[in-house]
N, C-alpha and C. Protein backbone atom coordinates (compact mmCIF):
# COMPACT_ATOMS: atom_id res chain seq x y z
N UNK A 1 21.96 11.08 2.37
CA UNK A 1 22.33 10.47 1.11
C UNK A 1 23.04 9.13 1.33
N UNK A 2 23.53 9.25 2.18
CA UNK A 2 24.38 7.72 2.92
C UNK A 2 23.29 6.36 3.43
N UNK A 3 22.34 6.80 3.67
CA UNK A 3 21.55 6.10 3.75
C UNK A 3 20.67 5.33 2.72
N UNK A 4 20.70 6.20 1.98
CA UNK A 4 20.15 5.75 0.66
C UNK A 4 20.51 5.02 -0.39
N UNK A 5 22.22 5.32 -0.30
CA UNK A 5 22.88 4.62 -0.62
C UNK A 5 22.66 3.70 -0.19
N UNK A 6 22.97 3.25 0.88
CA UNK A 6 23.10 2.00 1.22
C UNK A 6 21.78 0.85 1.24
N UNK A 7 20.41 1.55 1.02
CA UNK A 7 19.45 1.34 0.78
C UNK A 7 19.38 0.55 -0.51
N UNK A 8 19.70 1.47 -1.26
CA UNK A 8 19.46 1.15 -3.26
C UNK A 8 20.46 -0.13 -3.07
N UNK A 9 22.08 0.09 -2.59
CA UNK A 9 22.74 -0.81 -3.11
C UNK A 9 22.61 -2.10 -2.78
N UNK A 10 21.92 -2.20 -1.34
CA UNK A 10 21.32 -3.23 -0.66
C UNK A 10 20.58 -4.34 -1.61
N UNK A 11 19.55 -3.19 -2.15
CA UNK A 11 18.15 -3.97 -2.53
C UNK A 11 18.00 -3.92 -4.35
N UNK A 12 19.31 -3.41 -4.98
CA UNK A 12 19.27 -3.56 -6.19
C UNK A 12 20.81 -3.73 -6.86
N UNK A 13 21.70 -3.24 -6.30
CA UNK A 13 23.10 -3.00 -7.17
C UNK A 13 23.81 -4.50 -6.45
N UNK A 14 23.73 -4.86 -5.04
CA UNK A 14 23.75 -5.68 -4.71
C UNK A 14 22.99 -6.26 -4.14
N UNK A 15 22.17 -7.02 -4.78
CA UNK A 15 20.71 -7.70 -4.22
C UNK A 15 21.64 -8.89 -3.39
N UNK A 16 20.91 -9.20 -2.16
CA UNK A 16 22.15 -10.48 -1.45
C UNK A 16 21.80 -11.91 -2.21
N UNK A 17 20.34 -12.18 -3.01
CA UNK A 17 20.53 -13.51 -3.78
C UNK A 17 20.92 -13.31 -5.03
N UNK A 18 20.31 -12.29 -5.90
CA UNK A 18 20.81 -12.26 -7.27
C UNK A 18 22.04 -11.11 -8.24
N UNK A 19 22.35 -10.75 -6.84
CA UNK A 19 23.96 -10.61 -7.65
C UNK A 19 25.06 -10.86 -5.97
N UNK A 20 25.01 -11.31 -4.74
CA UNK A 20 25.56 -11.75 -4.35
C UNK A 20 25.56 -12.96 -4.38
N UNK A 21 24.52 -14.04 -4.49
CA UNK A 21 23.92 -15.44 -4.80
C UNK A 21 24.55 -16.32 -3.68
N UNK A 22 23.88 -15.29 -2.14
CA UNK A 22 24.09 -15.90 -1.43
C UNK A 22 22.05 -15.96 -0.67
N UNK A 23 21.92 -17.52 0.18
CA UNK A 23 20.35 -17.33 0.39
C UNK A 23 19.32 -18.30 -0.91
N UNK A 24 20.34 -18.79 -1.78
CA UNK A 24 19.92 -19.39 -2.65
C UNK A 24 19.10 -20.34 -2.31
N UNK A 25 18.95 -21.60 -1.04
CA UNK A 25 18.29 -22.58 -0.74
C UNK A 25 16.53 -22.16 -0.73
N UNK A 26 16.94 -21.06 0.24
CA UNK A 26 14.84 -21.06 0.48
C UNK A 26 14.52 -20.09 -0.98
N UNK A 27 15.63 -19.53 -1.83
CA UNK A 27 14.82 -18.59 -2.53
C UNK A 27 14.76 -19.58 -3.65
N UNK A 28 15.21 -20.99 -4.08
CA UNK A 28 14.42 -21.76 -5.47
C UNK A 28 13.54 -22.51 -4.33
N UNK A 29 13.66 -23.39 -3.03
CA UNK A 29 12.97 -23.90 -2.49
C UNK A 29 11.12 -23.40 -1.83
N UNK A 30 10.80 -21.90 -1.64
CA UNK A 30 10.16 -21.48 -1.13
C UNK A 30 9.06 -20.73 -2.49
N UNK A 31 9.87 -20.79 -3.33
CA UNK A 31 9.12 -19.66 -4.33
C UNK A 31 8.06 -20.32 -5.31
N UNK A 32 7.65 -21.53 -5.09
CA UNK A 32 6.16 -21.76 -5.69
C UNK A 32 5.04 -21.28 -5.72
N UNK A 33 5.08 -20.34 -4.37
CA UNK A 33 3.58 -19.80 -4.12
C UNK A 33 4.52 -18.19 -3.92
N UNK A 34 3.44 -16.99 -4.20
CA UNK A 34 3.74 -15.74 -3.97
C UNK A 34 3.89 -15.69 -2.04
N UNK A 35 2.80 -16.35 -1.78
CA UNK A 35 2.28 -16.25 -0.47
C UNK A 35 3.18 -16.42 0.60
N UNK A 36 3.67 -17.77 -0.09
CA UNK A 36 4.86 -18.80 0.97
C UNK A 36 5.77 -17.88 0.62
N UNK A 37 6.29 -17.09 -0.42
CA UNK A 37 7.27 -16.48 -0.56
C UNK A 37 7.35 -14.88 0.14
N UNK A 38 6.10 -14.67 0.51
CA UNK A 38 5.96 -13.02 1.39
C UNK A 38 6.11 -13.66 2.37
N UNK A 39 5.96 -14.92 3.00
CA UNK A 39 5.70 -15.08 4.64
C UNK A 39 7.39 -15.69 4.40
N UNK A 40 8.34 -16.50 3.88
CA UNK A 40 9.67 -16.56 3.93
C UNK A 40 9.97 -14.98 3.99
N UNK A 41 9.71 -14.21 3.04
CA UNK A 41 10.22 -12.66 2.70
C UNK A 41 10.22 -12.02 4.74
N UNK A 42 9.18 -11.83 5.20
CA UNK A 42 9.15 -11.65 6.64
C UNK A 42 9.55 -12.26 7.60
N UNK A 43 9.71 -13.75 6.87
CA UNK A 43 10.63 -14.33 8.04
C UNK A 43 11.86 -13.47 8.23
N UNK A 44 12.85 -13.80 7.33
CA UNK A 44 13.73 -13.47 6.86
C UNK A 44 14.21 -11.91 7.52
N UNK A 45 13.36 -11.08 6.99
CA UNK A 45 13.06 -9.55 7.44
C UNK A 45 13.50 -9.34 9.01
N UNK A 46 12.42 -10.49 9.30
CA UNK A 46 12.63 -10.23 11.47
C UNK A 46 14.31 -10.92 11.75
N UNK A 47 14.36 -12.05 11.20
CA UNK A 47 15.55 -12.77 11.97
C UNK A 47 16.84 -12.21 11.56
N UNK A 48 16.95 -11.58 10.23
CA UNK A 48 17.70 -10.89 9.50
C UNK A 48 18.10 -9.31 10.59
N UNK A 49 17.23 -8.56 10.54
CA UNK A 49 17.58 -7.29 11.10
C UNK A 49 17.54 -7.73 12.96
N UNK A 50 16.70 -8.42 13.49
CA UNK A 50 17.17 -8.74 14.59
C UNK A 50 18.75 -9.61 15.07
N UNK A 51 19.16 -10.06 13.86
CA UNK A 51 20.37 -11.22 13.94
C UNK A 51 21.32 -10.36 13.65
N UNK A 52 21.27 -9.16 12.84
CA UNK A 52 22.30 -8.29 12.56
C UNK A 52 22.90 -6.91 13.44
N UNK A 53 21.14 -7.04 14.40
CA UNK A 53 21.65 -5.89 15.53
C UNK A 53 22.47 -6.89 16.58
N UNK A 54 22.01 -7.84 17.33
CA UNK A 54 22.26 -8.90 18.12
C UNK A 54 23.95 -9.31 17.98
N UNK A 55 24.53 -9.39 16.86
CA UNK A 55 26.21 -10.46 16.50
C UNK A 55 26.82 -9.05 16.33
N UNK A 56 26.19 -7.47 15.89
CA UNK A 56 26.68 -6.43 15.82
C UNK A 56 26.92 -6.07 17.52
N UNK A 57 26.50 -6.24 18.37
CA UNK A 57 26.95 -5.82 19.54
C UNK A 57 27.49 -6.67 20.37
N UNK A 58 27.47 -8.35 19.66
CA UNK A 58 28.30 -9.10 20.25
C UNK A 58 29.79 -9.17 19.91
N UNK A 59 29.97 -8.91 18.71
CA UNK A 59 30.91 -8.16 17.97
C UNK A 59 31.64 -7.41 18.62
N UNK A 60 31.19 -5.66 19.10
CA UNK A 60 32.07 -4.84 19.24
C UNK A 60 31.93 -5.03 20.51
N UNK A 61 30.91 -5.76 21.81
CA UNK A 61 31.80 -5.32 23.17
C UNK A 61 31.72 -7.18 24.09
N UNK A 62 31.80 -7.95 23.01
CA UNK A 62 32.19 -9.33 23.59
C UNK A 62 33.73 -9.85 22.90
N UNK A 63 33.29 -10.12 21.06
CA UNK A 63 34.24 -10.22 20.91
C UNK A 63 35.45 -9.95 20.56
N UNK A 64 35.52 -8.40 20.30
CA UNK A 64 36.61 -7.53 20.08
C UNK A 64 37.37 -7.01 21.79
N UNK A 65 36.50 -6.80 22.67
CA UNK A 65 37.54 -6.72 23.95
C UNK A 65 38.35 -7.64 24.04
N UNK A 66 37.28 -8.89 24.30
CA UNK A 66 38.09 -10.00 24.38
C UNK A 66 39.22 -10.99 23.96
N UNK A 67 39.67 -9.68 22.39
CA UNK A 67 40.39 -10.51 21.53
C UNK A 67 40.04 -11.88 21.25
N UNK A 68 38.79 -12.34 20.86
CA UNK A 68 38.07 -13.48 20.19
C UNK A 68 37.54 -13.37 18.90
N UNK A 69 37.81 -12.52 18.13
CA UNK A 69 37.36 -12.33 16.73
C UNK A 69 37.31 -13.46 16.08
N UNK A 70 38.19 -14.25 16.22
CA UNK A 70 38.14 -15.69 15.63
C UNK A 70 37.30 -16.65 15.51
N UNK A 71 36.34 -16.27 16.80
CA UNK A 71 34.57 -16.98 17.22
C UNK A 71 33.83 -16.39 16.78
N UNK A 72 34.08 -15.56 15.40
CA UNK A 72 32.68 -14.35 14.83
C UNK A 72 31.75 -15.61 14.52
N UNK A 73 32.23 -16.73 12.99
CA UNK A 73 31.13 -17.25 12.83
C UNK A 73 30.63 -18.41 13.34
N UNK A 74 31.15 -18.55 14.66
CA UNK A 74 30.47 -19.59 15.76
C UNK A 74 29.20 -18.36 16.52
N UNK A 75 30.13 -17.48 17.26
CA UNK A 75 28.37 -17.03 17.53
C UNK A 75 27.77 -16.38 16.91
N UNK A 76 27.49 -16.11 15.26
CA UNK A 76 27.02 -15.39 15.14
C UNK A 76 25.65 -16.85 14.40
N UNK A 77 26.14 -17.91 14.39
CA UNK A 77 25.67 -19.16 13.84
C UNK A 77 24.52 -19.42 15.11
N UNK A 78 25.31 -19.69 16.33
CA UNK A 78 23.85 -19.90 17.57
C UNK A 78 23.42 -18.89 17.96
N UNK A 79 23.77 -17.53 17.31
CA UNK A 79 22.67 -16.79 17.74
C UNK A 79 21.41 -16.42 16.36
N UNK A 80 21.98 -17.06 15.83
CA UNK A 80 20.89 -16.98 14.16
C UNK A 80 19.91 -18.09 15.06
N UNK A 81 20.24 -19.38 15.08
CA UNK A 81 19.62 -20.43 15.41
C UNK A 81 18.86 -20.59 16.49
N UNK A 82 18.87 -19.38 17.66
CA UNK A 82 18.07 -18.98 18.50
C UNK A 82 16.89 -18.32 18.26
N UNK A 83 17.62 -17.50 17.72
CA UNK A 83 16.31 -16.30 16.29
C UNK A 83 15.44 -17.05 15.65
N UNK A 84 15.67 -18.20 15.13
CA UNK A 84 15.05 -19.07 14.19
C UNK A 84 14.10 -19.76 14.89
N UNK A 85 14.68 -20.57 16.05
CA UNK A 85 13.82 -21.02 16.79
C UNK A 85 12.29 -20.15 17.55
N UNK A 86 12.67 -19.13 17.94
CA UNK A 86 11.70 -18.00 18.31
C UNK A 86 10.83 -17.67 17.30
N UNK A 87 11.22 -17.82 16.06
CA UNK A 87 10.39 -17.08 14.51
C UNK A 87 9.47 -18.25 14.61
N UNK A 88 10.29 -19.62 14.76
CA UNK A 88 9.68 -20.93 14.53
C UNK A 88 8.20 -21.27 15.59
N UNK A 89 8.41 -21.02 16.99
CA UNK A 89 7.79 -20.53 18.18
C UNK A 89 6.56 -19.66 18.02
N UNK A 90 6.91 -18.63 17.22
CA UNK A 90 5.86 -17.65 17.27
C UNK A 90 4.92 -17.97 16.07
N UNK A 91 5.30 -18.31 14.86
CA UNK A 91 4.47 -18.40 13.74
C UNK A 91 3.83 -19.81 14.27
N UNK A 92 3.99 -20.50 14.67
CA UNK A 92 3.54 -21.69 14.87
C UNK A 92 2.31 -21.49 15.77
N UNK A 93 2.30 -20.45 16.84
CA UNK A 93 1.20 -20.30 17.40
C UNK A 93 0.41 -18.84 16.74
N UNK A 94 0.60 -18.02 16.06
CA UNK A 94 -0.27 -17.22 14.95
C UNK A 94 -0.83 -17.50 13.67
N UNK A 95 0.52 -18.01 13.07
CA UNK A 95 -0.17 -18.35 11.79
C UNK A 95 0.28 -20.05 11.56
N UNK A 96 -0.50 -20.77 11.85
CA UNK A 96 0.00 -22.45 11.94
C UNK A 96 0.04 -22.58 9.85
N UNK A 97 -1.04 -21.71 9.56
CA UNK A 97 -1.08 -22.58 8.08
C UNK A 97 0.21 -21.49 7.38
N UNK A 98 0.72 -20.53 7.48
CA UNK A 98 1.86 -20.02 7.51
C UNK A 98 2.70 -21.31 7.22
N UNK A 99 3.08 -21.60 8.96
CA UNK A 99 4.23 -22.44 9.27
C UNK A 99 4.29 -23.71 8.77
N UNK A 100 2.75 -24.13 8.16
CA UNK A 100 3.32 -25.60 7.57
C UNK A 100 3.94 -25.30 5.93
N UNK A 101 3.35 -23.89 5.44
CA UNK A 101 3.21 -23.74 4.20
C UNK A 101 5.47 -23.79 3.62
N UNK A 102 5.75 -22.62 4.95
CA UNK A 102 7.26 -22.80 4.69
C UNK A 102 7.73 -24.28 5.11
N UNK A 103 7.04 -25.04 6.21
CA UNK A 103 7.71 -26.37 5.91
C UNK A 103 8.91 -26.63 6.70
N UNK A 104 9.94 -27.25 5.69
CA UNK A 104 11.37 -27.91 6.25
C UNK A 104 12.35 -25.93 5.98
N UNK A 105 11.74 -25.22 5.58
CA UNK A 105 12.58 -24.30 5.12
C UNK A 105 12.39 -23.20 5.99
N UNK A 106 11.52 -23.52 7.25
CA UNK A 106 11.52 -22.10 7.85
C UNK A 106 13.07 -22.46 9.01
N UNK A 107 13.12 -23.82 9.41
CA UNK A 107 14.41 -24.32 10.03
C UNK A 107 15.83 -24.21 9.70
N UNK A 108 15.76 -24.07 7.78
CA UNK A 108 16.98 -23.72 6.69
C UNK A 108 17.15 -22.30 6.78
N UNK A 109 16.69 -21.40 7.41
CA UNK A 109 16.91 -19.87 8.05
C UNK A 109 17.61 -20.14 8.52
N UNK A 110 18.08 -21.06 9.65
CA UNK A 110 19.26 -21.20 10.44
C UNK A 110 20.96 -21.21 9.54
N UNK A 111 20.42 -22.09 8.81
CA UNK A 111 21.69 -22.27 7.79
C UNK A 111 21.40 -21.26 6.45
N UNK A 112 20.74 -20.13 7.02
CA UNK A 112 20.53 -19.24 5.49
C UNK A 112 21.59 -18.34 5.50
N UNK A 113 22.70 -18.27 4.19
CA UNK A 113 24.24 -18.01 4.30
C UNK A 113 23.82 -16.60 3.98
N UNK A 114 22.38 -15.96 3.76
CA UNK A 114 22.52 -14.65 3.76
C UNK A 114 22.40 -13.61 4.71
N UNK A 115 21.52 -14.56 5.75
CA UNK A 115 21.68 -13.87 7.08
C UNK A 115 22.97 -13.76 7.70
N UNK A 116 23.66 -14.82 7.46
CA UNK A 116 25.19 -14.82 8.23
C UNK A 116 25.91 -14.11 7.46
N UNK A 117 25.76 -14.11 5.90
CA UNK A 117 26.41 -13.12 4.93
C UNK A 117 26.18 -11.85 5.65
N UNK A 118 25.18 -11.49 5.69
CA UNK A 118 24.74 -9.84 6.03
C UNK A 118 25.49 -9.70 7.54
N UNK A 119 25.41 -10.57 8.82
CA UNK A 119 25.77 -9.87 9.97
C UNK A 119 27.48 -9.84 9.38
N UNK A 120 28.36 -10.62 8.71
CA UNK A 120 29.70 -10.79 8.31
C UNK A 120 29.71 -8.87 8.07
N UNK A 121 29.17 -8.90 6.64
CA UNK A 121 29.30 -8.02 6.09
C UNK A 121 28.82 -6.36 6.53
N UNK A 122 28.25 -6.05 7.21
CA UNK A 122 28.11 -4.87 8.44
C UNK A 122 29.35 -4.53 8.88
N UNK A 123 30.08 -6.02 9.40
CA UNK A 123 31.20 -5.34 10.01
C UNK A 123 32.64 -5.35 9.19
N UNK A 124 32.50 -6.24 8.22
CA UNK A 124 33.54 -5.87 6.99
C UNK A 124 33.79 -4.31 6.40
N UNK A 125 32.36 -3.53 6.40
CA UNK A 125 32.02 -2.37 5.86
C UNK A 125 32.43 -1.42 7.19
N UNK A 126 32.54 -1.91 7.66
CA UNK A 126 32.49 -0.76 9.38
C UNK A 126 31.78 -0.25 9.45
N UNK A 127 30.15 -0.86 9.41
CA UNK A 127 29.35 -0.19 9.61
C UNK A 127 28.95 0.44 10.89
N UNK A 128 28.19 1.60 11.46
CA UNK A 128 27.83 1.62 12.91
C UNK A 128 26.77 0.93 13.04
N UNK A 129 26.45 1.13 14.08
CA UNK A 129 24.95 0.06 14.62
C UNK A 129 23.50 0.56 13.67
N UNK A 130 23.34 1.83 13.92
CA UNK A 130 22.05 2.25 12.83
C UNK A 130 22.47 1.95 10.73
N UNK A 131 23.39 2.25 10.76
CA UNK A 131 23.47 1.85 9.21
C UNK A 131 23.64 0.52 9.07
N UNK A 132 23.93 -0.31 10.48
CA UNK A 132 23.97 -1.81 10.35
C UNK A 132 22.73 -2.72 9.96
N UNK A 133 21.69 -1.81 11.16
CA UNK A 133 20.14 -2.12 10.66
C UNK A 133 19.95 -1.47 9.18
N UNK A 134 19.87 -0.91 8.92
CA UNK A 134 19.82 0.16 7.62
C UNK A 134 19.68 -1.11 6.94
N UNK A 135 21.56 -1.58 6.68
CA UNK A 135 22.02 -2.23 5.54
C UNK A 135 20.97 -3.95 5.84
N UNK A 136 20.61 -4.46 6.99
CA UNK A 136 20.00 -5.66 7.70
C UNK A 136 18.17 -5.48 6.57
N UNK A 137 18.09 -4.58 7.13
CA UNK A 137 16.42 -4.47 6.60
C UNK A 137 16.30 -4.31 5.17
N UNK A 138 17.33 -3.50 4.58
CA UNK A 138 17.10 -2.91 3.08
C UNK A 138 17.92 -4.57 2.01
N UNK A 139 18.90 -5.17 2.75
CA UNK A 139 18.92 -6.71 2.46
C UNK A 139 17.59 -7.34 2.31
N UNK A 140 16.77 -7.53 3.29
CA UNK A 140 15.97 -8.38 4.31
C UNK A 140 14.42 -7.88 2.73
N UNK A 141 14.44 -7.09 2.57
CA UNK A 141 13.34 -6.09 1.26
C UNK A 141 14.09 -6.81 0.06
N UNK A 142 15.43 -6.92 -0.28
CA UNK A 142 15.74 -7.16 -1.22
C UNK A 142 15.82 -8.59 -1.52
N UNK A 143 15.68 -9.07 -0.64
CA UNK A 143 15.78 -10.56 -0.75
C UNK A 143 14.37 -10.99 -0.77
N UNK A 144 12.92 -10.37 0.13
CA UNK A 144 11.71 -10.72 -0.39
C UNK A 144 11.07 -10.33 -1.90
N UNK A 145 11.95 -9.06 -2.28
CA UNK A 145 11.64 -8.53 -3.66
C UNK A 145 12.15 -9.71 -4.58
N UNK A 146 13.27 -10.24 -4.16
CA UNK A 146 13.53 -11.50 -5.26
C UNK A 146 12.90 -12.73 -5.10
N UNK A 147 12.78 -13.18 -4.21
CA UNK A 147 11.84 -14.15 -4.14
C UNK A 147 10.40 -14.01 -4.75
N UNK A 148 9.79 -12.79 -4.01
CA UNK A 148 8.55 -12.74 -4.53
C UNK A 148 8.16 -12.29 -6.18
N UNK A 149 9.61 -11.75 -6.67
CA UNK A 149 9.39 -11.61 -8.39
C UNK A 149 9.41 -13.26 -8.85
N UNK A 150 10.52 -13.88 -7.88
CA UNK A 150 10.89 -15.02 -9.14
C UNK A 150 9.41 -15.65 -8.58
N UNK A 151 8.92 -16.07 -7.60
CA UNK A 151 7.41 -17.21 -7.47
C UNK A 151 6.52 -17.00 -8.06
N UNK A 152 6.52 -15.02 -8.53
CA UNK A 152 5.50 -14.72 -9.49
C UNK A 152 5.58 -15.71 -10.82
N UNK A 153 6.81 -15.29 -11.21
CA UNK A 153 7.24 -15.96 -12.52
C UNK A 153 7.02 -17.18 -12.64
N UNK A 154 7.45 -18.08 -11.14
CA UNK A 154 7.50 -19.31 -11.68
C UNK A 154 5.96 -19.55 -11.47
N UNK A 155 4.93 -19.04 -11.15
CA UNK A 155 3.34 -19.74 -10.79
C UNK A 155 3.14 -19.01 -12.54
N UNK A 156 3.29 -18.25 -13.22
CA UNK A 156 3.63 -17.44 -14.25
C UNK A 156 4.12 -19.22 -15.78
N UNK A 157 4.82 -19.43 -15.00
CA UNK A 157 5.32 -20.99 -15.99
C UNK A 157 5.08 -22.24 -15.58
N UNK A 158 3.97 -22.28 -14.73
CA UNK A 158 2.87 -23.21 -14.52
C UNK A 158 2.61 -23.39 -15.34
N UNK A 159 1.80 -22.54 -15.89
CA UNK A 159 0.42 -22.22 -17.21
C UNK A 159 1.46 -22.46 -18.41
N UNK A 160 2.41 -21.71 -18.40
CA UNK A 160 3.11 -21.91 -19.46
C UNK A 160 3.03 -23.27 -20.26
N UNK A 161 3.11 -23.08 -22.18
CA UNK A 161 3.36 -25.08 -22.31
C UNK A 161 4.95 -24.36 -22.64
N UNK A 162 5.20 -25.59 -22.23
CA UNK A 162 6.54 -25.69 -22.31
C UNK A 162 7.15 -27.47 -22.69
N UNK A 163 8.14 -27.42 -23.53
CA UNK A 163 8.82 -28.55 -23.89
C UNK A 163 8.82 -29.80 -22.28
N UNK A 164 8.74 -31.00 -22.74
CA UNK A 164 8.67 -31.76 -20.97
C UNK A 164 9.74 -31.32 -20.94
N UNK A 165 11.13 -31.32 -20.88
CA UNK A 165 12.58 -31.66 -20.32
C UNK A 165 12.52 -29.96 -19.24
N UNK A 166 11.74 -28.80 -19.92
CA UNK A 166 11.88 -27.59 -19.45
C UNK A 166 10.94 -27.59 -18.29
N UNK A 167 9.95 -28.61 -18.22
CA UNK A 167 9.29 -28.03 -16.75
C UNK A 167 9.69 -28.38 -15.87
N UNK A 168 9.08 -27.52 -14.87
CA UNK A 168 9.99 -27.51 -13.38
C UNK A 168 10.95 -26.59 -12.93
N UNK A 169 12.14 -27.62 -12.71
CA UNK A 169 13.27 -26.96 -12.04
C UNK A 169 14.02 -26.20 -13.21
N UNK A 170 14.18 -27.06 -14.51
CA UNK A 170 14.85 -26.40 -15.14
C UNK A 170 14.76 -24.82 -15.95
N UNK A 171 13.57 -24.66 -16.32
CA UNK A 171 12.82 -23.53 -16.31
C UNK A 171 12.90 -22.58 -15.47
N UNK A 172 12.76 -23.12 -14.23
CA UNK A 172 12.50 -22.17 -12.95
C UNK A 172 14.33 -21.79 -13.20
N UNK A 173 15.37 -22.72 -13.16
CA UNK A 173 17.02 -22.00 -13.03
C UNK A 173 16.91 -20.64 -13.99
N UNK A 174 16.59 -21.08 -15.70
CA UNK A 174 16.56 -20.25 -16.79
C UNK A 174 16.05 -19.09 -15.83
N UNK A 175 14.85 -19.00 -15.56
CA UNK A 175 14.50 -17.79 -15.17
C UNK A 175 14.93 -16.90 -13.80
N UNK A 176 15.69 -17.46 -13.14
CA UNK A 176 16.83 -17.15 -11.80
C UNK A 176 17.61 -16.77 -12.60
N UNK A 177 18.58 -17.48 -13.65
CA UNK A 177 19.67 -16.67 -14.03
C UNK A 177 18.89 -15.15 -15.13
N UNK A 178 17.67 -14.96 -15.57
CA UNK A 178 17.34 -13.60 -16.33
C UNK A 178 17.36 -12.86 -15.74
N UNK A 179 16.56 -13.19 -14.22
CA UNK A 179 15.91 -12.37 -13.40
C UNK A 179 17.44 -11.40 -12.69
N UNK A 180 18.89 -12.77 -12.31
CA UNK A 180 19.74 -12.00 -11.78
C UNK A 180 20.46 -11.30 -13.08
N UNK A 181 20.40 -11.25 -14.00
CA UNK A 181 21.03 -10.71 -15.16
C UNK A 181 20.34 -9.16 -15.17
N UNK A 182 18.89 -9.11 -14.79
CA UNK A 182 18.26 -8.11 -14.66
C UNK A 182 18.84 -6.72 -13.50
N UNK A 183 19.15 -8.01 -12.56
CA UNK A 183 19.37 -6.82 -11.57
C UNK A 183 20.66 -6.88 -11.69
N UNK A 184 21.98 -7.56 -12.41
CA UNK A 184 23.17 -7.26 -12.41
C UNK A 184 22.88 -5.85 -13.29
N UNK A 185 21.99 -5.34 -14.26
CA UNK A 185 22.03 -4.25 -15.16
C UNK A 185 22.26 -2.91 -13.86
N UNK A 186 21.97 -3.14 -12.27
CA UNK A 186 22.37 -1.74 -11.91
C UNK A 186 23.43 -2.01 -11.28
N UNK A 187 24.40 -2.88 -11.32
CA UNK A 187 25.92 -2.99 -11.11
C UNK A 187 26.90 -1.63 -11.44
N UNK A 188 25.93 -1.21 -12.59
CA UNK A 188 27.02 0.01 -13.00
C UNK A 188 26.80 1.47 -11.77
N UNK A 189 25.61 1.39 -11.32
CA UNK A 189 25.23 2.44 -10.97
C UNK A 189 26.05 2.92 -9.52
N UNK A 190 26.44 4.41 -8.91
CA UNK A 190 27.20 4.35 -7.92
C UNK A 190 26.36 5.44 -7.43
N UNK A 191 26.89 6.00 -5.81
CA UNK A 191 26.60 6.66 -5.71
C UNK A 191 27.76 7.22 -4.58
């Protein structure tokens, strides 16, 4: 049941973009296409649960022996940015039309405050190492579930007519703030 918890609250009670509204850059930047937004969604997924096992064990037997806690978000920053580079590495030689499709934003993973949010927050929670991944992956789902609802929507208000001043970006915010209003509705829920 602990698991599940931490599952649901992950990926709905606290979604990490739309009711923590952290991760915000690639999720208005990436979400034009469904496509670009499943292949960000998996980026995300790998560097996310790999970045959260990785700063979780640098954590408890580098920098807690050492009394260095104070360097959490220095390494937990170059070791995201190593991750990134490798994601960057590998898609580039599998899927090239992938990697041009994310662009300048598969590099903004490095500076994505929800990956660094999530390894922070594992150990704020005291999590152990398996509910660390738990909480890493069921983030990593919740954050492609938002992306890939809102790109629906916004390829959704393409077609749309809409007033000039509303197309675009401004439209696309309106519908970020419904969408997180939506999922603030399971705020109440506990378990």
């Amino acid at each position: 049941m602990e698991y599940f918890a931490i599952i649901f609250g992950a990926i709905f009670i606290n979604n990490i973009v739309l009711s923590r509204f952290l991760g915000i850059c690639p999720f208005l930047g990436v979400s034009k296409s469904t496509s670009t937004a499943i292949g960000m969604g998996g980026a995300v997924l790998f560097v996310m649960t790999i970045a959260t096992i990785v700063t979780y064990l640098i954590f408890q037997f580098l920098l807690v022996p050492f009394g260095i806690t104070y360097l959490q978000t220095v390494a937990y920053i170059l070791v995201i940015a190593f991750l990134v580079q490798v994601v960057e590495i590998v898609l580039k030689k599998i899927s090239p039309e992938l990697y041009r499709a994310l662009g300048v934003f598969l590099p903004l993973i490095t500076t994505n405050c929800a990956i660094l949010g999530v390894a922070i927050l594992v150990i704020q929670q005291d999590f152990n190492l398996l509910e660390s991944v738990v909480f890493a992956i069921a983030n990593a789902i919740g954050f492609t579930l938002a992306i890939v609802l809102f790109s629906s929507l916004r390829e959704q208000l393409e077609l749309a007519e809409l007033p000039t001043a509303m197309k675009g970006v401004p439209a696309a915010l309106v519908v970020a703030g419904i969408l997180s209003m939506a999922f603030m509705g399971f705020s109440g829920m506990s378990f």
